[in-house]
N, C-alpha and C. Protein backbone atom coordinates (compact mmCIF):
# COMPACT_ATOMS: atom_id res chain seq x y z
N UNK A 1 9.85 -10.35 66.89
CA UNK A 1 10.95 -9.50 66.39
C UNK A 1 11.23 -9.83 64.93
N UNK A 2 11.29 -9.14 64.03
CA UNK A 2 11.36 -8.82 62.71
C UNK A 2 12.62 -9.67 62.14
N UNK A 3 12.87 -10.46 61.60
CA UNK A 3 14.41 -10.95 61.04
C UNK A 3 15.85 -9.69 61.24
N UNK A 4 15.31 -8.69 60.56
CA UNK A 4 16.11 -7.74 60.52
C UNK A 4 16.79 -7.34 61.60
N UNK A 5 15.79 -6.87 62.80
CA UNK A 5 15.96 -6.24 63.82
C UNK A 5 17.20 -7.13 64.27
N UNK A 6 16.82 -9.00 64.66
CA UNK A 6 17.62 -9.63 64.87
C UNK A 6 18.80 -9.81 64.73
N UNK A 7 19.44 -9.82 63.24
CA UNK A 7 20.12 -9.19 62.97
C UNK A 7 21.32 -8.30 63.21
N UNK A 8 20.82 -7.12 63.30
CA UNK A 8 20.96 -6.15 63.68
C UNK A 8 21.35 -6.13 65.30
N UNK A 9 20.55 -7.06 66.30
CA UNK A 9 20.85 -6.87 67.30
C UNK A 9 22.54 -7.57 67.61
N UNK A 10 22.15 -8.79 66.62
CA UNK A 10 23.76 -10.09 67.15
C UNK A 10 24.54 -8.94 66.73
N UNK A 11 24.79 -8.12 65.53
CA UNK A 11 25.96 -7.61 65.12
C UNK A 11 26.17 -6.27 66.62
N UNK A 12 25.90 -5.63 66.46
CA UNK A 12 25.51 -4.65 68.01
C UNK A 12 26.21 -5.48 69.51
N UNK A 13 25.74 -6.60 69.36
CA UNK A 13 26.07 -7.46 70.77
C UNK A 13 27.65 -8.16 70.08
N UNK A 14 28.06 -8.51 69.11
CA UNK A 14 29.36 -8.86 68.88
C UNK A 14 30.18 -7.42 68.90
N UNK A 15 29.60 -6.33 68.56
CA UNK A 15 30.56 -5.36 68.36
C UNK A 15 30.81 -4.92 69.87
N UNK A 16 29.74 -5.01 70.55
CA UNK A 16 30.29 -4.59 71.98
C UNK A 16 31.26 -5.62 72.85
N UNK A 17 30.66 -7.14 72.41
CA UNK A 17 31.86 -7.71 73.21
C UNK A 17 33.21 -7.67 72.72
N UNK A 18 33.24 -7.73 71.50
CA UNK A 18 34.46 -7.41 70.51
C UNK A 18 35.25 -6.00 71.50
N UNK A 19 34.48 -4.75 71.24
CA UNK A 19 34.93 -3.70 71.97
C UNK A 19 35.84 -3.75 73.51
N UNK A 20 34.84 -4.95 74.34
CA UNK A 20 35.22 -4.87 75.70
C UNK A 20 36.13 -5.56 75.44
N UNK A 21 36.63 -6.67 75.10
CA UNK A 21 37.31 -7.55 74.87
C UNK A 21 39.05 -7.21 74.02
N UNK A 22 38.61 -6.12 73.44
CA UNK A 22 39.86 -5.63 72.64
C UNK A 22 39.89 -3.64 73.03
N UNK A 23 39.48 -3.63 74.30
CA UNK A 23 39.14 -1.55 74.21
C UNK A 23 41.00 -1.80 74.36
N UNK A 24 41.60 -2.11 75.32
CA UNK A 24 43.08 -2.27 75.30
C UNK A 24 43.66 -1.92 73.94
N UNK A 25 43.66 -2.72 73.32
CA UNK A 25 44.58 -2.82 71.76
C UNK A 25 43.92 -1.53 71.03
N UNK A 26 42.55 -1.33 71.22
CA UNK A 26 41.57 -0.11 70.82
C UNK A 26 42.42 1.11 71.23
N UNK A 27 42.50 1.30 71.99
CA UNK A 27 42.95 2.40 72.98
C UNK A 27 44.59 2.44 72.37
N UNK A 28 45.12 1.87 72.46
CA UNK A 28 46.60 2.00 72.19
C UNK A 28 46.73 2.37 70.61
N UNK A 29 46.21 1.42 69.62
CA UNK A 29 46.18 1.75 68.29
C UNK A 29 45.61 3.38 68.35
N UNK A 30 44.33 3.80 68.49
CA UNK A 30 43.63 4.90 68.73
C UNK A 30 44.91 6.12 69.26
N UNK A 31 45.97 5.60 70.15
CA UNK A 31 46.74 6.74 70.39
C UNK A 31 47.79 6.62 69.80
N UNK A 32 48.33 5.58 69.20
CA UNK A 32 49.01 5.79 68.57
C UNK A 32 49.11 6.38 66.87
N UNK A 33 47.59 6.70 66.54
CA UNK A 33 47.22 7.11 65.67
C UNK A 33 47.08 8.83 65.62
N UNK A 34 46.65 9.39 66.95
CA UNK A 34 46.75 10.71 67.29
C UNK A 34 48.36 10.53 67.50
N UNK A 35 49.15 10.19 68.24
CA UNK A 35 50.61 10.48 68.10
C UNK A 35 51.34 10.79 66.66
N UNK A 36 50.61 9.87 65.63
CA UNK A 36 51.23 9.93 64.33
C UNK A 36 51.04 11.54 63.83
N UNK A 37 48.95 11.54 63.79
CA UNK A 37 48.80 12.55 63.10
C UNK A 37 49.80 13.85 63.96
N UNK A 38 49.78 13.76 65.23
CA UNK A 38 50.58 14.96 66.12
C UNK A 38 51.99 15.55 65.45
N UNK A 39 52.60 14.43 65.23
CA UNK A 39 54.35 14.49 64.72
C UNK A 39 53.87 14.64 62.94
N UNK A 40 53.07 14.41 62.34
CA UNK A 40 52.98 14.56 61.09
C UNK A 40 52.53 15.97 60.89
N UNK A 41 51.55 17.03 61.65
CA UNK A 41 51.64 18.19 61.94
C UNK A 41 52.43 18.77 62.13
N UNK A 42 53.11 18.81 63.53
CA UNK A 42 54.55 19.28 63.65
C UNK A 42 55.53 19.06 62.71
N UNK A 43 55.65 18.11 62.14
CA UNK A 43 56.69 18.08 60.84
C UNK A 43 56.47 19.24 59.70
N UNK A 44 54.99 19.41 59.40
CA UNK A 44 54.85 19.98 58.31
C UNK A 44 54.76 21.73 58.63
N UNK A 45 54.42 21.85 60.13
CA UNK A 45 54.66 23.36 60.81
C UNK A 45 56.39 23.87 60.45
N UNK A 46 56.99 22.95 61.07
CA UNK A 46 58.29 23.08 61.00
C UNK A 46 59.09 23.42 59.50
N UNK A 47 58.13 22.43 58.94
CA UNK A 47 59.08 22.67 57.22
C UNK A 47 58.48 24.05 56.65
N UNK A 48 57.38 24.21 57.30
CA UNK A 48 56.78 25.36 56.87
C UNK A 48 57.50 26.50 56.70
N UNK A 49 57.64 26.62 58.43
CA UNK A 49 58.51 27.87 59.44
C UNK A 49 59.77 27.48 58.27
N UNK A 50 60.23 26.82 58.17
CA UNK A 50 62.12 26.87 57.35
C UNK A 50 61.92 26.91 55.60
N UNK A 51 60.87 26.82 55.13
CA UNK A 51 60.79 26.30 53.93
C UNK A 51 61.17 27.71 53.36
């Protein structure tokens, strides 16, 4: 196996245990990020509709 590939594979195998290990905090940040953009839409519909 090539140096590179190697590499390449540890980062791949940390990002997945990283993933399993944190999908929780993943998942919550992740919706609380669609919640933001949601109410930051609706805010700007709204000022729209009244502006």
């Amino acid at each position: 196996m090539p140096h590179n590939e190697f590499i390449v594979s540890v980062v791949v195998l940390a990002s997945a245990v990283l993933l399993i290990s944190f999908w929780k905090q993943i998942l919550f940040i992740l919706l609380f990020g669609v919640i933001m953009v949601f109410c930051f839409g609706v805010y700007n519909v709204a000022s729209a509709v009244h502006g």
